[in-house]
N, C-alpha and C. Protein backbone atom coordinates (compact mmCIF):
# COMPACT_ATOMS: atom_id res chain seq x y z
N UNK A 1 7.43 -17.92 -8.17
CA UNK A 1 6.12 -17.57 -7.71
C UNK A 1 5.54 -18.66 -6.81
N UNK A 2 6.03 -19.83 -7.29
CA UNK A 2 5.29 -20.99 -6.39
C UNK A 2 5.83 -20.83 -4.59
N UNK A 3 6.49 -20.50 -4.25
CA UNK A 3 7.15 -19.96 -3.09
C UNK A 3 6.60 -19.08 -2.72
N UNK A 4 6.20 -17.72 -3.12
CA UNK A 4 5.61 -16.35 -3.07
C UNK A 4 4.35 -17.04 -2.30
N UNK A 5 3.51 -18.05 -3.41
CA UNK A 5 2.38 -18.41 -3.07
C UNK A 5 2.03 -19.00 -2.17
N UNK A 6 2.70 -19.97 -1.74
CA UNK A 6 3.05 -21.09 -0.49
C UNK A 6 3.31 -20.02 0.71
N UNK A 7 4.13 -18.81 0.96
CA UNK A 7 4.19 -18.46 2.08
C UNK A 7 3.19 -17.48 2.13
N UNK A 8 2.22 -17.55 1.36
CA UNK A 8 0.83 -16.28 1.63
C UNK A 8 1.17 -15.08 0.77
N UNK A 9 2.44 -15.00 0.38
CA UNK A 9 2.93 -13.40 -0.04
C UNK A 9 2.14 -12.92 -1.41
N UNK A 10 1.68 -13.86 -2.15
CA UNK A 10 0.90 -13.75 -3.37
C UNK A 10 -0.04 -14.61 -3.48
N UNK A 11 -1.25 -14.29 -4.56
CA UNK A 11 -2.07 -15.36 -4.44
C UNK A 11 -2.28 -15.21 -6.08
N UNK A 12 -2.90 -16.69 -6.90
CA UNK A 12 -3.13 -16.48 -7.74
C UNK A 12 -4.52 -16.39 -8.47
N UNK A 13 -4.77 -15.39 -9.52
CA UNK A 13 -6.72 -15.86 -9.50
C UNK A 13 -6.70 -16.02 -11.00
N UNK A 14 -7.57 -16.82 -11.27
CA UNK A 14 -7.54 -17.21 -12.50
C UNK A 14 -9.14 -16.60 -13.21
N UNK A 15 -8.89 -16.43 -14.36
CA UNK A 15 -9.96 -16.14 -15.05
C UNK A 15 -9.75 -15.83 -16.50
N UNK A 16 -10.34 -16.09 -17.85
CA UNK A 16 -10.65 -15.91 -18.90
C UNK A 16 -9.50 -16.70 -19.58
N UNK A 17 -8.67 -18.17 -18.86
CA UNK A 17 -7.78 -18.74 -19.59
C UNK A 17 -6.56 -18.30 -19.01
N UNK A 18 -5.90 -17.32 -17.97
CA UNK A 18 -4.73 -17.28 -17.60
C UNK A 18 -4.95 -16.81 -15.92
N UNK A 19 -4.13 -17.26 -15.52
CA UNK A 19 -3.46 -16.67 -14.24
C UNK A 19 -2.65 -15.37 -13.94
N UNK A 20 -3.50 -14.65 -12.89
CA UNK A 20 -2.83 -13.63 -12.38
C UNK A 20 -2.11 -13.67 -10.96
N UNK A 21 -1.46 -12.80 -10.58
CA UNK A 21 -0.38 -13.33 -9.75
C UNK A 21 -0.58 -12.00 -8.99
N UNK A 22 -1.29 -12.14 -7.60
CA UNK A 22 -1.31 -10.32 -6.59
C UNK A 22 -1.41 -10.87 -5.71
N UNK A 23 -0.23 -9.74 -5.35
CA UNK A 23 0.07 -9.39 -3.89
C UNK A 23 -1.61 -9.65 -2.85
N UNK A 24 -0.91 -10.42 -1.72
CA UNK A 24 -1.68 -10.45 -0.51
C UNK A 24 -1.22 -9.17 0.44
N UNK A 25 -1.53 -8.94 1.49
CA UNK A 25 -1.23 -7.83 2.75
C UNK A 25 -0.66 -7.99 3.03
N UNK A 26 -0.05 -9.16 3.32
CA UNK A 26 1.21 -9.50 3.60
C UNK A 26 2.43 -9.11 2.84
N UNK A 27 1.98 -9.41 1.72
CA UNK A 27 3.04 -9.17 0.49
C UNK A 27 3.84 -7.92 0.85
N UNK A 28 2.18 -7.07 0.56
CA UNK A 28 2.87 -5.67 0.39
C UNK A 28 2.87 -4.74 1.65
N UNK A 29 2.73 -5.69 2.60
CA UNK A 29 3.60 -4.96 3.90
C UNK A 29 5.34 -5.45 3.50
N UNK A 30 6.00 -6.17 2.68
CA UNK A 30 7.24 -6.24 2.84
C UNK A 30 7.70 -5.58 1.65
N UNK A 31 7.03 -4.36 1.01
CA UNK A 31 7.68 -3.89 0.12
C UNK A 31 8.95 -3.00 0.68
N UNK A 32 8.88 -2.14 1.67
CA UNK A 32 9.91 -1.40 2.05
C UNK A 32 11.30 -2.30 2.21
N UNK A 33 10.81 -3.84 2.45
CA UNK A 33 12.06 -4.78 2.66
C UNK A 33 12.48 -4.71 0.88
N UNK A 34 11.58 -5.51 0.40
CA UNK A 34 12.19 -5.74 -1.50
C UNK A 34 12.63 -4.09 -1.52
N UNK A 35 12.40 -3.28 -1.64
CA UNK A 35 12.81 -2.15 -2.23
C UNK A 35 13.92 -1.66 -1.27
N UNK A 36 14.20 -2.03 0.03
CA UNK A 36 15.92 -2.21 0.07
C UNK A 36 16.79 -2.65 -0.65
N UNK A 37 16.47 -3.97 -0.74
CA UNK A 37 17.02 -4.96 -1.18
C UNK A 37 17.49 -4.41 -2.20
N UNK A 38 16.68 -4.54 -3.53
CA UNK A 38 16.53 -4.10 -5.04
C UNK A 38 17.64 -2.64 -4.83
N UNK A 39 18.05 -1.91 -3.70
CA UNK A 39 18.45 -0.73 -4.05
C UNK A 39 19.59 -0.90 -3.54
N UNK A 40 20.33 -2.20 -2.40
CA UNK A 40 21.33 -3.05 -1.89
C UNK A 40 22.24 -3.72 -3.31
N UNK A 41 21.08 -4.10 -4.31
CA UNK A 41 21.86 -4.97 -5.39
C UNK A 41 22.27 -4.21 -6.69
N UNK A 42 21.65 -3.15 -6.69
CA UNK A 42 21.89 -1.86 -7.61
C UNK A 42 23.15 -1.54 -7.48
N UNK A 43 23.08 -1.59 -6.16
CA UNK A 43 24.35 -0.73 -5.71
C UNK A 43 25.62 -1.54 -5.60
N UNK A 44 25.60 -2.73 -5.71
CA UNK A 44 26.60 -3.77 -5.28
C UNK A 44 26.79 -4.22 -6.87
N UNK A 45 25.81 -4.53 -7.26
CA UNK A 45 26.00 -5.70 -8.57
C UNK A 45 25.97 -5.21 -9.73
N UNK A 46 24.89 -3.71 -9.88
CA UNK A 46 25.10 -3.32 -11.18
C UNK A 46 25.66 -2.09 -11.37
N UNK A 47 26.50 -2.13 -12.02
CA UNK A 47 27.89 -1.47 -13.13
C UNK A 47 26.93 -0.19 -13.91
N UNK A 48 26.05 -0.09 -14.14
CA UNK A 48 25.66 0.28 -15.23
C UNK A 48 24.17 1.20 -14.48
N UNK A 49 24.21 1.21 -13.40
CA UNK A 49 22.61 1.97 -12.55
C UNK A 49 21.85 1.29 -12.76
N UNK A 50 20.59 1.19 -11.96
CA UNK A 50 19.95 0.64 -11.25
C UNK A 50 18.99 0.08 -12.21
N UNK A 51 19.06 -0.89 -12.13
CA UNK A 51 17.83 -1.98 -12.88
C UNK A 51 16.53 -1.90 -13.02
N UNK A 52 15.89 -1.33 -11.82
CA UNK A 52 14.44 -0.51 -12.14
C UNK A 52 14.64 0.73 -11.92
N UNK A 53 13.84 1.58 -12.24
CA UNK A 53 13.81 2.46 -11.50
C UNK A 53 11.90 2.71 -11.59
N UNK A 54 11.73 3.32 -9.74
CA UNK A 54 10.69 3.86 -9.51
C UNK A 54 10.19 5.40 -9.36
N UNK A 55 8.79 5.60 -10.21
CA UNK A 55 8.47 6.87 -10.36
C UNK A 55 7.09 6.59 -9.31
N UNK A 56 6.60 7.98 -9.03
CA UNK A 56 5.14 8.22 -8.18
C UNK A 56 4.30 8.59 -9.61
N UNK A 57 3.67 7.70 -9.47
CA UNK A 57 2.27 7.67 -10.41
C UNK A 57 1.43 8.89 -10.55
N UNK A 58 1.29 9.34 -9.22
CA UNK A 58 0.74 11.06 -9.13
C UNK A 58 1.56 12.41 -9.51
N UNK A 59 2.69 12.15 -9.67
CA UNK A 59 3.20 13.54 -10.29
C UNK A 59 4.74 13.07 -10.99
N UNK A 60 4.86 11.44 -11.47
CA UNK A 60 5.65 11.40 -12.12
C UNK A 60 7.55 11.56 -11.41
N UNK A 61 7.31 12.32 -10.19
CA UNK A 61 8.51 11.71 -9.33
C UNK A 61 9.04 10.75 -9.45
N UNK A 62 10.59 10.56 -9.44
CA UNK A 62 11.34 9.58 -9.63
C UNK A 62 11.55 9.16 -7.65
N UNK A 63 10.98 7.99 -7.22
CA UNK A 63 11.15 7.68 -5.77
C UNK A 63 12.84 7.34 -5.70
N UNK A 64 13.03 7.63 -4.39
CA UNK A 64 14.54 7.46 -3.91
C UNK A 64 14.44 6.24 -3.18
N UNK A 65 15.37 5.49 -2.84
CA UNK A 65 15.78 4.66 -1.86
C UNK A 65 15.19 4.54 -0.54
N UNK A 66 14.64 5.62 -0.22
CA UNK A 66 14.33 5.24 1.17
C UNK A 66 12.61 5.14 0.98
N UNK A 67 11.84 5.53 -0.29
CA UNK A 67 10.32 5.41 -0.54
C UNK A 67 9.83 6.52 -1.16
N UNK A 68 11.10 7.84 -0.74
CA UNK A 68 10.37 9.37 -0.77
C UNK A 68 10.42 9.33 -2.50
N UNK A 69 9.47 10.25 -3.04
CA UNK A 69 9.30 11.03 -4.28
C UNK A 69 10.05 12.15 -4.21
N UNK A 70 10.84 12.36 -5.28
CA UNK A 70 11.90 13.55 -5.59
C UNK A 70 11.21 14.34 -5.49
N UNK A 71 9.54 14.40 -6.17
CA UNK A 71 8.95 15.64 -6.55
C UNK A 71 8.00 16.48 -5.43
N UNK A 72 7.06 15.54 -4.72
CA UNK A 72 6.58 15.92 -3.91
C UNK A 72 7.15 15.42 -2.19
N UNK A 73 7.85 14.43 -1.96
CA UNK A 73 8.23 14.09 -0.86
C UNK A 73 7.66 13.37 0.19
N UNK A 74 6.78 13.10 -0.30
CA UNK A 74 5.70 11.82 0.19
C UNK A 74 6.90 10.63 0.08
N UNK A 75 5.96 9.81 1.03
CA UNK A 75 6.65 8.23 1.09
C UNK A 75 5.17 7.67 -0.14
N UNK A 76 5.71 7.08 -0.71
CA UNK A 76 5.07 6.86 -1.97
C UNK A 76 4.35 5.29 -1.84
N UNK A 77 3.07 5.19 -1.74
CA UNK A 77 2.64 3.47 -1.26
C UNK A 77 2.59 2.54 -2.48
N UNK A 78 2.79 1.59 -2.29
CA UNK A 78 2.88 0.73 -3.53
C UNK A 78 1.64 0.71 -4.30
N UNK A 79 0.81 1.22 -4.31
CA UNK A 79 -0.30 1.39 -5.00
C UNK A 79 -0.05 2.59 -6.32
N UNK A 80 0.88 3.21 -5.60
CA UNK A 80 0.92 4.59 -6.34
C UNK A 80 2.87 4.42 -6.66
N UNK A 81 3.26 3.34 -7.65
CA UNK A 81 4.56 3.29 -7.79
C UNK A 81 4.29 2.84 -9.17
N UNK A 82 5.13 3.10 -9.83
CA UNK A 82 4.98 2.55 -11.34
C UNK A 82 6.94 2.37 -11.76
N UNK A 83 6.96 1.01 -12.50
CA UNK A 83 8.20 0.13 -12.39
C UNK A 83 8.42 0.63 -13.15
N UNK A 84 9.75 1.10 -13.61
CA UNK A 84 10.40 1.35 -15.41
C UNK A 84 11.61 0.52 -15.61
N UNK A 85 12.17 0.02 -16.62
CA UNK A 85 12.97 0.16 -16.88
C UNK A 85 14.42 0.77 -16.69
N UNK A 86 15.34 0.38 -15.75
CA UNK A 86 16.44 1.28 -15.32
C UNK A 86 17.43 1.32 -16.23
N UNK A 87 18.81 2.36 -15.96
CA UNK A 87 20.11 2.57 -16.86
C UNK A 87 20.75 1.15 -16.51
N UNK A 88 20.76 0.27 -15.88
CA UNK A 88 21.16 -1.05 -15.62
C UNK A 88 20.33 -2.82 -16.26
N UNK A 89 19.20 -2.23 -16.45
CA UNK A 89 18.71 -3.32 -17.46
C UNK A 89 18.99 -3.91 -18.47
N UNK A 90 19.64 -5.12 -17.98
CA UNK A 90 20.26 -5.73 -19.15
C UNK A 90 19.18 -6.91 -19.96
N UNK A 91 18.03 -6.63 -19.73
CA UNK A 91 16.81 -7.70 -21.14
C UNK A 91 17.21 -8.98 -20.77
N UNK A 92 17.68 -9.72 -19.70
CA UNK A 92 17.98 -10.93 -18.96
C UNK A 92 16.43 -11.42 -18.48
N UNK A 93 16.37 -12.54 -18.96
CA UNK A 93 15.09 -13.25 -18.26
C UNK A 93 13.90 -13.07 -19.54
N UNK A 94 13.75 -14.86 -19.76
CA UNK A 94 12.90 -15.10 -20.43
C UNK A 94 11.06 -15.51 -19.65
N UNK A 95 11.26 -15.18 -18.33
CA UNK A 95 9.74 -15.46 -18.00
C UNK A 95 9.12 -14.36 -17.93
N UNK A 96 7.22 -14.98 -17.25
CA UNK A 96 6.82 -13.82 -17.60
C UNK A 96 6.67 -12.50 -16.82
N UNK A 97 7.55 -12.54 -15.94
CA UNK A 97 7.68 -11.26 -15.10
C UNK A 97 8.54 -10.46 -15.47
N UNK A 98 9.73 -11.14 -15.28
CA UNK A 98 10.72 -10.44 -16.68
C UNK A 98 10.86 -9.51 -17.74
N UNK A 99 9.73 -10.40 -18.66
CA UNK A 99 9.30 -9.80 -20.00
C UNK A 99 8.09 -8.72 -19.57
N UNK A 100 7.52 -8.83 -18.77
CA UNK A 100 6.55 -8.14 -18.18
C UNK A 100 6.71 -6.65 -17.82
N UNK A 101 8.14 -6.96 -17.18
CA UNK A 101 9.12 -5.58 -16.20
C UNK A 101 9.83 -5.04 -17.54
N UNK A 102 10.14 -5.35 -18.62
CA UNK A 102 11.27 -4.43 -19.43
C UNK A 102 9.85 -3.00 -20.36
N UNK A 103 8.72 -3.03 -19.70
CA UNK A 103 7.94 -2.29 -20.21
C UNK A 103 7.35 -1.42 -18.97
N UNK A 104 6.97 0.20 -18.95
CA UNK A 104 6.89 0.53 -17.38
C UNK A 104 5.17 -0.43 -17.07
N UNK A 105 4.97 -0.34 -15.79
CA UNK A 105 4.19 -1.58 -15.16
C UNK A 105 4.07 -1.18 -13.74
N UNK A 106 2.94 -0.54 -13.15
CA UNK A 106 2.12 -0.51 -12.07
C UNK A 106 2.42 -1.40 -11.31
N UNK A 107 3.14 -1.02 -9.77
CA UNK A 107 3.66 -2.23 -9.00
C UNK A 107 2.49 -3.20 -8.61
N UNK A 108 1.40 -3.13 -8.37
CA UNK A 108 0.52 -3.99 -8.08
C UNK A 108 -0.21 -4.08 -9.28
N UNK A 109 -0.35 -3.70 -10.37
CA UNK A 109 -1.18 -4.32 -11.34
C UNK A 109 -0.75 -5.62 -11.72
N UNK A 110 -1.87 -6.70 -11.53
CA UNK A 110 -1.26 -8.13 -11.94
C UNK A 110 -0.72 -8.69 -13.10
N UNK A 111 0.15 -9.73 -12.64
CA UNK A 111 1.16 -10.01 -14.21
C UNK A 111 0.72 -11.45 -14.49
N UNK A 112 -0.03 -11.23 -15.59
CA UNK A 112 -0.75 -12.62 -15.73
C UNK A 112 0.35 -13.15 -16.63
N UNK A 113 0.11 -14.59 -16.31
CA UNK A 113 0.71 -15.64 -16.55
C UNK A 113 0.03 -16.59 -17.50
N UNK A 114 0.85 -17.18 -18.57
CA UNK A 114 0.03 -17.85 -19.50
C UNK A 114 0.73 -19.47 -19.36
C-alpha cells in the first residue's frame, strides 16, 4: 500500500483509531488494467480457477474478463463490482487485504487497516 500511496493511486484517511485505504481517480481509472492482469494470472498461474471472481452488484451477474456482466451486459464500473472469493483461492496471505478479500467485499468499499 505504501507504493499505491506514494504514486497517488490510493490515499489513506484515518478516523476512529484505524486507517482506511481508497482509491483516488486515478486509481480507479486503472481498474480495466488490474482486472486484465488478475484475469492474465488466473489464467497462467492458477490450476484450480480464478482467484476472485467478480459479480455486478445490481443484478448479481457474474462479470467476464473484458468488464461485461453475464446477466445484463453492461460494462460494469467499479463502483458497482463486488469481490468474491474464487474456485482458485487458496487462504494465502496473512495481511489485511488478504484477510479482507477471502469474504465477498465491494471493490471500492475501504479496507481499513489496524
Amino acid at each position: 500500500m505504501v507504493v499505491a500511496i506514494a504514486a497517488k493511486v490510493a490515499e489513506t484517511r484515518g478516523s476512529h483509531g484505524y486507517r482506511e485505504y481508497v482509491l483516488t481517480g486515478k486509481g480507479l481509472s486503472l481498474w480495466p488494467v488490474v482486472r486484465d492482469l488478475l484475469s492474465w494470472g488466473d489464467e497462467y498461474y492458477s490450476a484450480n480457477g480464478p482467484r476472485r471472481v467478480f459479480q455486478h452488484v445490481r443484478d448479481t451477474g457474474l462479470i467476464a474478463p473484458d468488464g461485461a456482466c453475464a446477466t445484463c451486459g453492461s460494462v460494469v464500473p467499479p463502483a458497482d463490482v463486488l469481490i468474491l472469493p474464487g474456485p482458485g483461492y487458496d487462504g494465502e496471505g496473512d495481511d489485511v487485504v488478504s484477510q479482507t478479500l477471502t469474504n465477498p467485499h465491494r471493490l471500492l468499499e475501504p479496507i481499513r487497516g489496524y
